[in-house]
N, C-alpha and C. Protein backbone atom coordinates (compact mmCIF):
# COMPACT_ATOMS: atom_id res chain seq x y z
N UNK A 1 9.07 8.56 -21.88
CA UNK A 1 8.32 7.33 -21.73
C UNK A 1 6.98 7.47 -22.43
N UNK A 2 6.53 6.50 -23.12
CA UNK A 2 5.40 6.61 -23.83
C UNK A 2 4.19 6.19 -23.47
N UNK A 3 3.03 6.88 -22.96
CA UNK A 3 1.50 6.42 -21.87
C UNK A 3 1.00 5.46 -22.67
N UNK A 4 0.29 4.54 -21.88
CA UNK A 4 -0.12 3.60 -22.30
C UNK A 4 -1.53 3.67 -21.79
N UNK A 5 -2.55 4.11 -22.69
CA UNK A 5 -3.94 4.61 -22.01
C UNK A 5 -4.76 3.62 -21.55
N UNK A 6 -4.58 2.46 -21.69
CA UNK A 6 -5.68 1.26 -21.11
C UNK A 6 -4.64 1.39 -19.53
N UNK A 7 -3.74 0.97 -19.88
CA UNK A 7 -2.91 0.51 -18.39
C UNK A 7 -2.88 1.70 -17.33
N UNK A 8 -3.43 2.94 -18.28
CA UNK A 8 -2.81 4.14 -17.52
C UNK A 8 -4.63 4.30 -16.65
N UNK A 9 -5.57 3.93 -17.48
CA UNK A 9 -6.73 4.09 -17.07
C UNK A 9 -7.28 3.11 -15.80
N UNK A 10 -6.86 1.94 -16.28
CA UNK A 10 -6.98 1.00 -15.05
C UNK A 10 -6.15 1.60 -13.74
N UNK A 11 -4.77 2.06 -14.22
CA UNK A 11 -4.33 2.32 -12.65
C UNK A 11 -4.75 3.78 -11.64
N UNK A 12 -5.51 4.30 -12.56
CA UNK A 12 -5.93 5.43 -11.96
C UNK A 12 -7.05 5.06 -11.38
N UNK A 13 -7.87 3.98 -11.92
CA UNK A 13 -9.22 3.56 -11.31
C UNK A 13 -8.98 3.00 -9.89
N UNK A 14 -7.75 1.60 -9.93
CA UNK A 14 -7.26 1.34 -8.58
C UNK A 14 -6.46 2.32 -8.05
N UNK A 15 -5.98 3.30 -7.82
CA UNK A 15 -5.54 4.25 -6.99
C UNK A 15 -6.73 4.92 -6.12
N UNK A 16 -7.66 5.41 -7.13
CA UNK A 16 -8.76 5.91 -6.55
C UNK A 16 -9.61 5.28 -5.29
N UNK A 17 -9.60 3.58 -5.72
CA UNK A 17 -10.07 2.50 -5.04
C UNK A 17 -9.26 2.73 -3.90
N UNK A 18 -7.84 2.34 -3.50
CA UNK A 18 -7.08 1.91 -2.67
C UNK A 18 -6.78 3.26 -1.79
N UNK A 19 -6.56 4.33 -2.23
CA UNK A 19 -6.06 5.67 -1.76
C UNK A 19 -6.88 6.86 -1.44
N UNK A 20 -8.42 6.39 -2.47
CA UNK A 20 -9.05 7.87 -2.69
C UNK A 20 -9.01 8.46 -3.83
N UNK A 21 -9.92 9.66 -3.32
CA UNK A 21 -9.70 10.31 -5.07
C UNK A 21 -9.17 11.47 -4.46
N UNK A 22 -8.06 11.35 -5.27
CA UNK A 22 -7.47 12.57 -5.32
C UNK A 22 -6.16 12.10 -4.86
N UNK A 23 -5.99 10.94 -5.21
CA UNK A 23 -4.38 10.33 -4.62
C UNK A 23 -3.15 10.19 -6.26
N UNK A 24 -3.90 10.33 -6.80
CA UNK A 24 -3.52 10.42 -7.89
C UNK A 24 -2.92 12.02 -8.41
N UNK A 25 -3.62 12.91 -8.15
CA UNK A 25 -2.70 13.96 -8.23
C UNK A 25 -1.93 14.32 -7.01
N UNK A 26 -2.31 14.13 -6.05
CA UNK A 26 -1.22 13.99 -5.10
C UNK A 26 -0.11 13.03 -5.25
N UNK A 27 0.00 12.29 -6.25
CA UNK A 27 1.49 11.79 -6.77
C UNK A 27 2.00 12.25 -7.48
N UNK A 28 1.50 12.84 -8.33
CA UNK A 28 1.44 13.53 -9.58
C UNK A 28 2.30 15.05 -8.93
N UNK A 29 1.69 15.98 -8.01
CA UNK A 29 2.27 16.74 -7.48
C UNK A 29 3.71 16.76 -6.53
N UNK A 30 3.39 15.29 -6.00
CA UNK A 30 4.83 15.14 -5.13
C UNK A 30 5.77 14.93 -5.95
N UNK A 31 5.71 14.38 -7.24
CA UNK A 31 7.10 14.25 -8.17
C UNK A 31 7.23 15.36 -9.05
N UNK A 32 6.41 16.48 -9.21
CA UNK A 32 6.17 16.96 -9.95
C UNK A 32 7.94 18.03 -10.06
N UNK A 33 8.55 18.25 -11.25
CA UNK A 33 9.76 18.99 -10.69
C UNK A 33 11.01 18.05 -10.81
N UNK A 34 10.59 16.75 -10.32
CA UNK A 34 11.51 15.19 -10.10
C UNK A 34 11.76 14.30 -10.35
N UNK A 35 10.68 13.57 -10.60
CA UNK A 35 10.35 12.58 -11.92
C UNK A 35 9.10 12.31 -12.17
N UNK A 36 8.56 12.97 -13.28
CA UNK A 36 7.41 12.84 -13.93
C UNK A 36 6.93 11.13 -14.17
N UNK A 37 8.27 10.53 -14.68
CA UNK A 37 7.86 9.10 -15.57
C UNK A 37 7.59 8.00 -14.12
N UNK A 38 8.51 8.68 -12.53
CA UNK A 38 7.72 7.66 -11.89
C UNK A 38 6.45 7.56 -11.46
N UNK A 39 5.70 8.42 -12.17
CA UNK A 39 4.05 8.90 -11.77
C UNK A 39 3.66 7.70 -13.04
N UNK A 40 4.07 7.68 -14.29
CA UNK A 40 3.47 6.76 -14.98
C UNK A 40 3.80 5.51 -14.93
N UNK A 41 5.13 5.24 -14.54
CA UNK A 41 5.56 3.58 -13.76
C UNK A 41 4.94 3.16 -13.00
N UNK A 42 4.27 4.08 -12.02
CA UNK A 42 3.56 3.34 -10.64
C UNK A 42 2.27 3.34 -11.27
N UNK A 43 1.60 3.96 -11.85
CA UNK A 43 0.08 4.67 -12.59
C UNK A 43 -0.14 3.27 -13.55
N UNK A 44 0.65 2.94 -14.26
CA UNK A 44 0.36 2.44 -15.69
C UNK A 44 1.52 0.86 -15.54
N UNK A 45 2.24 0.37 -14.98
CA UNK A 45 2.89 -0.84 -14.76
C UNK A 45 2.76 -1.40 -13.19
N UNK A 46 3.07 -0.71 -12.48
CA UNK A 46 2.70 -1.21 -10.64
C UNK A 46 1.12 -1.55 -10.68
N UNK A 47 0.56 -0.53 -10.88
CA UNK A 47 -1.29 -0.25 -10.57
C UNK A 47 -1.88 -0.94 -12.06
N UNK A 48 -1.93 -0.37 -13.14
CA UNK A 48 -2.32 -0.80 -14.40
C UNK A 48 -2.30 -2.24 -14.67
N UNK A 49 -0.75 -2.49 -14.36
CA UNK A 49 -0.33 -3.76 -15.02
C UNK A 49 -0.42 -5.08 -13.96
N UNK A 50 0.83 -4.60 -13.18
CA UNK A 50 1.14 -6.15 -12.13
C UNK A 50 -0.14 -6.37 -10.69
N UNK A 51 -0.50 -4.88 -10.24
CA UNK A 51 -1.86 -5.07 -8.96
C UNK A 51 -3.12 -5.54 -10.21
N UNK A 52 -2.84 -5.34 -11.43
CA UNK A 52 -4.64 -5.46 -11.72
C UNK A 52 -4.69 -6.70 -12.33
N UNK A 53 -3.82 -7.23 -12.25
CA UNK A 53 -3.70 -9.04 -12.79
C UNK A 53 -4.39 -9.74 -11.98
N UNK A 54 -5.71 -10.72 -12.83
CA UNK A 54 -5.64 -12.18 -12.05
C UNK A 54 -5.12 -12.98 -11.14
N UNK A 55 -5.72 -13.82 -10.62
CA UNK A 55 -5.09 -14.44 -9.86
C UNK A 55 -5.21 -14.54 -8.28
N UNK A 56 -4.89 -13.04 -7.82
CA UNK A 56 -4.94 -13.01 -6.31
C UNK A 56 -6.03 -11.57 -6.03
N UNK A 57 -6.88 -11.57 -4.96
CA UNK A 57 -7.93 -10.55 -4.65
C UNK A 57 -6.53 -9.60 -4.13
N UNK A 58 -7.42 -7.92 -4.18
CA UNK A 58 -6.57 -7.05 -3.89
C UNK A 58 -5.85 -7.32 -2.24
N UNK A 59 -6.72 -7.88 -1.59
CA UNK A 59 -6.62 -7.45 0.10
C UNK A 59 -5.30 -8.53 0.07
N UNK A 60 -5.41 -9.80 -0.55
CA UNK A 60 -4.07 -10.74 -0.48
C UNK A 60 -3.00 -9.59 -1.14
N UNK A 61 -3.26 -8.94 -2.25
CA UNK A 61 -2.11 -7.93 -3.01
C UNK A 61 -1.47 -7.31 -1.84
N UNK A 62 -2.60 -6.45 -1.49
CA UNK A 62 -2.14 -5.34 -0.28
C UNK A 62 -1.18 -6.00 1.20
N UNK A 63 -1.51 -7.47 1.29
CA UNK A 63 -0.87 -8.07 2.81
C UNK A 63 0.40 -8.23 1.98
N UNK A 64 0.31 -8.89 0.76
CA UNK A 64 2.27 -9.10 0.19
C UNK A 64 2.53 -7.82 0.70
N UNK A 65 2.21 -6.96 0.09
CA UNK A 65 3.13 -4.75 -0.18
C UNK A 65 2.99 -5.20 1.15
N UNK A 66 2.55 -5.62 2.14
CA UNK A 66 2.69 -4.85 3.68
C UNK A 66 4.14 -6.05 3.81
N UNK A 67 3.68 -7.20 4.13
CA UNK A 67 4.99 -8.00 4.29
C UNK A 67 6.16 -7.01 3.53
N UNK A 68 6.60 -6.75 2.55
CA UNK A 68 7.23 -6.44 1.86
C UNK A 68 7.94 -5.72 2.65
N UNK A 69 7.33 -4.32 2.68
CA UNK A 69 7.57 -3.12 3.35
C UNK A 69 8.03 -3.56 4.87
N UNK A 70 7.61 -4.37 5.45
CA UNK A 70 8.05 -4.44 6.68
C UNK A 70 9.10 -5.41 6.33
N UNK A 71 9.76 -6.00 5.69
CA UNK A 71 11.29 -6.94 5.43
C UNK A 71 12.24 -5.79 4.91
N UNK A 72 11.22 -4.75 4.19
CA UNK A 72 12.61 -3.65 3.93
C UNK A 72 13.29 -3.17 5.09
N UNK A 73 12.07 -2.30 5.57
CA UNK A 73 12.76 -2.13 7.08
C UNK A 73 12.44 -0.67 7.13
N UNK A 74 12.54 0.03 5.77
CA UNK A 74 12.80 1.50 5.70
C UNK A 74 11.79 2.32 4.88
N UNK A 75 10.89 1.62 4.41
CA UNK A 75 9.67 1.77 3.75
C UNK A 75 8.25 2.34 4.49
N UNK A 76 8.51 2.84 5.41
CA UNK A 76 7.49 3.57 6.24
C UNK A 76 6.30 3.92 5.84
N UNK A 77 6.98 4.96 4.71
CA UNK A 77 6.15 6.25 4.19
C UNK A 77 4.56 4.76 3.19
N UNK A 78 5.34 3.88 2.86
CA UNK A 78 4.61 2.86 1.80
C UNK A 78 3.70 1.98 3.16
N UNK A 79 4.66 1.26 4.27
CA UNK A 79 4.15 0.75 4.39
C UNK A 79 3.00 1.46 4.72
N UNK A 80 2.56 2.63 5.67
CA UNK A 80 1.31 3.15 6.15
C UNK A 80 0.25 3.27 4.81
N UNK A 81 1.23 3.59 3.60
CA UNK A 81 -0.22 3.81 2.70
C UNK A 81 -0.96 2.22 2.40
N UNK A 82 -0.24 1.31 2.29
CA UNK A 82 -1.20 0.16 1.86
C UNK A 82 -1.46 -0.40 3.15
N UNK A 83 -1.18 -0.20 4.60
CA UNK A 83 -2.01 -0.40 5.62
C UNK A 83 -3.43 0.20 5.49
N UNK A 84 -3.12 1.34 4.79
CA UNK A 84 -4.40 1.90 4.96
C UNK A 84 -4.70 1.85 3.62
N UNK A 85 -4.48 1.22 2.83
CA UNK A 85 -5.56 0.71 1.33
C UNK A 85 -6.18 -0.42 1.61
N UNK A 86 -5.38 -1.59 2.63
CA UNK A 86 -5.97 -2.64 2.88
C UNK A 86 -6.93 -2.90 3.78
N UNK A 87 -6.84 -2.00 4.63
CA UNK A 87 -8.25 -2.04 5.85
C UNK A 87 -9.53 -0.87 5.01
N UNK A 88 -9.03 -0.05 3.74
CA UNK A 88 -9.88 0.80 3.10
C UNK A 88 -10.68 -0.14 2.06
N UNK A 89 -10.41 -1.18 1.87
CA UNK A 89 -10.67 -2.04 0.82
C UNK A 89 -11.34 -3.65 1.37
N UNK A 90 -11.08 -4.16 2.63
CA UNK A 90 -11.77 -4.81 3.73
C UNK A 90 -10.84 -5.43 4.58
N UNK A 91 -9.76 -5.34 4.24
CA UNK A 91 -8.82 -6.28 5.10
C UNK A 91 -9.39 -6.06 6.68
N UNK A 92 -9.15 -7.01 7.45
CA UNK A 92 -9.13 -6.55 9.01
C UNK A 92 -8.13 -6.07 9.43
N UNK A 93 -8.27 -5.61 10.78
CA UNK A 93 -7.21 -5.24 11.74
C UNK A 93 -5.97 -6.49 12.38
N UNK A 94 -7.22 -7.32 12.15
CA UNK A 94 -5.85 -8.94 12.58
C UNK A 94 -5.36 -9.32 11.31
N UNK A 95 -5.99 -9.33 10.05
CA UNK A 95 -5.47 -9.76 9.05
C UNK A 95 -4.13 -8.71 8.75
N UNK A 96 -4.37 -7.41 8.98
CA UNK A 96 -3.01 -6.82 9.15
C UNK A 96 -2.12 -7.46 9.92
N UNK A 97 -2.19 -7.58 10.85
CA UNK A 97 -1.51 -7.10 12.06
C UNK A 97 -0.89 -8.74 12.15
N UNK A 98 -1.46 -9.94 11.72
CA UNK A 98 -1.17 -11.12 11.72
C UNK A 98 -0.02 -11.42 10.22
N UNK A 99 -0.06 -10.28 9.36
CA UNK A 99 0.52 -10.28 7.78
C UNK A 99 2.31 -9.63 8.72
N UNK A 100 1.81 -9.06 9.36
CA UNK A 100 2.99 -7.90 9.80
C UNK A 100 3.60 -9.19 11.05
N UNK A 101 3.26 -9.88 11.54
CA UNK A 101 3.94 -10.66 12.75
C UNK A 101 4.27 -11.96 11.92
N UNK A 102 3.81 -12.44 10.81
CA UNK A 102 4.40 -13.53 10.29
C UNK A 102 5.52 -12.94 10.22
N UNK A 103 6.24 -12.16 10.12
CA UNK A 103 7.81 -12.17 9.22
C UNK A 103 8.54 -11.70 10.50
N UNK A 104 8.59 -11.85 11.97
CA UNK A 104 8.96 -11.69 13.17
C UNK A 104 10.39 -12.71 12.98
N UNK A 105 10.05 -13.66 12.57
CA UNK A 105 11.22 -14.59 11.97
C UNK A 105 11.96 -14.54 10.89
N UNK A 106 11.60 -14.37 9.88
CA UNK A 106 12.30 -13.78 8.43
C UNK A 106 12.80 -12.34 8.80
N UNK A 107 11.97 -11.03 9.06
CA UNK A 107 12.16 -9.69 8.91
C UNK A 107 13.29 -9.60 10.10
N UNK A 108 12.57 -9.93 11.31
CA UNK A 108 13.39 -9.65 12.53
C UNK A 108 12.31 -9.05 13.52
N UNK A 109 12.36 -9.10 14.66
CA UNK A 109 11.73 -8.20 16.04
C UNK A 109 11.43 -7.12 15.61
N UNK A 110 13.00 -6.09 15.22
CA UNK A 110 13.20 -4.87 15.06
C UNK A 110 11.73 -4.64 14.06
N UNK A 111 12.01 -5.25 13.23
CA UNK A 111 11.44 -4.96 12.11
C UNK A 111 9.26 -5.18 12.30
N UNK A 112 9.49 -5.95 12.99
CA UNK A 112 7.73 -6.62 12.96
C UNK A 112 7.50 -5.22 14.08
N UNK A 113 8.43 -5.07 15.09
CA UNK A 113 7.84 -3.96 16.53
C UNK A 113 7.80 -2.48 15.30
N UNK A 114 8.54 -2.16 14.87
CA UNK A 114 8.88 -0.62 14.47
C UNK A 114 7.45 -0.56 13.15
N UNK A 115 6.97 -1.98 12.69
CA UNK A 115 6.18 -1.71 11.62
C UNK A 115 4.83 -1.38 12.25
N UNK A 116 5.01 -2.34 13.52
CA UNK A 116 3.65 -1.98 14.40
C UNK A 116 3.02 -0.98 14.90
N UNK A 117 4.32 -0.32 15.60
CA UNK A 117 4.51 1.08 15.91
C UNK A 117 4.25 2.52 15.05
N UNK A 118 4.70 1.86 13.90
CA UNK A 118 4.25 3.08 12.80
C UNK A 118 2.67 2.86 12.37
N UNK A 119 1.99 1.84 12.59
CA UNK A 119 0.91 1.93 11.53
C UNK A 119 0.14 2.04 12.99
N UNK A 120 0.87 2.71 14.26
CA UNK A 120 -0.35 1.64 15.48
C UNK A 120 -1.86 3.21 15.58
N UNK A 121 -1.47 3.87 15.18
CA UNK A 121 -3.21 4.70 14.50
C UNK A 121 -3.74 3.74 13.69
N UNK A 122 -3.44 4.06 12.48
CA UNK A 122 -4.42 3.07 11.80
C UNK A 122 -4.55 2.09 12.37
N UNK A 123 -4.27 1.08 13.08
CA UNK A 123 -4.49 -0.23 13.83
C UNK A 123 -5.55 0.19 14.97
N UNK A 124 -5.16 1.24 15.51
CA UNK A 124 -5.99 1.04 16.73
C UNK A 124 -7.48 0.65 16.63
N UNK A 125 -8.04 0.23 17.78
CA UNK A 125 -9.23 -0.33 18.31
C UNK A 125 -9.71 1.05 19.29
N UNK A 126 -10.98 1.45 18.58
CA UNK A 126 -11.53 2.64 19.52
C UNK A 126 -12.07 2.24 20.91
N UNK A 127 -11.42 2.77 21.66
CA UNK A 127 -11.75 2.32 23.26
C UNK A 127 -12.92 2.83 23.90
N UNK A 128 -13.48 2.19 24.81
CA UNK A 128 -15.06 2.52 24.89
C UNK A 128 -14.87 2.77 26.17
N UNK A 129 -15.71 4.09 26.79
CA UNK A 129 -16.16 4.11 28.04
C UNK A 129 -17.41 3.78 28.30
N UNK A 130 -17.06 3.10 29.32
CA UNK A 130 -17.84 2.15 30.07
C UNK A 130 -18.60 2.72 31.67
């Protein structure tokens, strides 16, 4: 596959944004051995190309990937990371959590409870003693 250095540069900039720094070689390392080219598909066409388009602010980007992930059903490992790009980036805790219960009807119960359940750290509300 052949890098594409503008697209490849932009998506390393939003990774950094959404994930951190250092999320980028931590992809880089998890495929490393497996598939190299899906480090530059997600890097340089997902991140580069289709998240850095006009049109819609990231935090609307990040609630689609969450809807998404929670209609798959089996997307866990994804949905927690853009739960936590989208509250890293400003989303709220209801704007999650209201993105994840719209599709209670489309996705299913199963699907809106088990997404809740997985992200319910990142969701939580720090409880105060009183």
């Amino acid at each position: 596959m052949r890098s594409q250095p503008e697209l490849r540069e932009r998506g390393l900039s939003l990774l950094d944004q959404l994930h951190g720094n250092g999320s980028a070689q931590a992809l880089i390392a998890d495929m490393a051995g497996l598939c190299p080219d899906f480090v530059d598909m997600t890097i340089e066409w997902a991140l580069g190309g289709v998240e850095s388009r006009p049109g819609l602010d990231l935090i609307t980007r990040e609630l689609v990937m969450i809807a998404s992930c929670v209609t798959l059903g089996h997307a866990v490992t994804q949905l927690r990371a853009h739960v936590h790009a989208a509250l890293t980036i400003g989303a709220s805790r209801e704007q999650v959590i209201e993105a994840i219960l719209q599709l209670i009807f489309y996705a299913g119960g199963a699907s809106v409870r088990n997404a809740l359940v997985s992200c319910r750290d990142l969701l939580a509300v720090p409880v105060e003693n009183n």
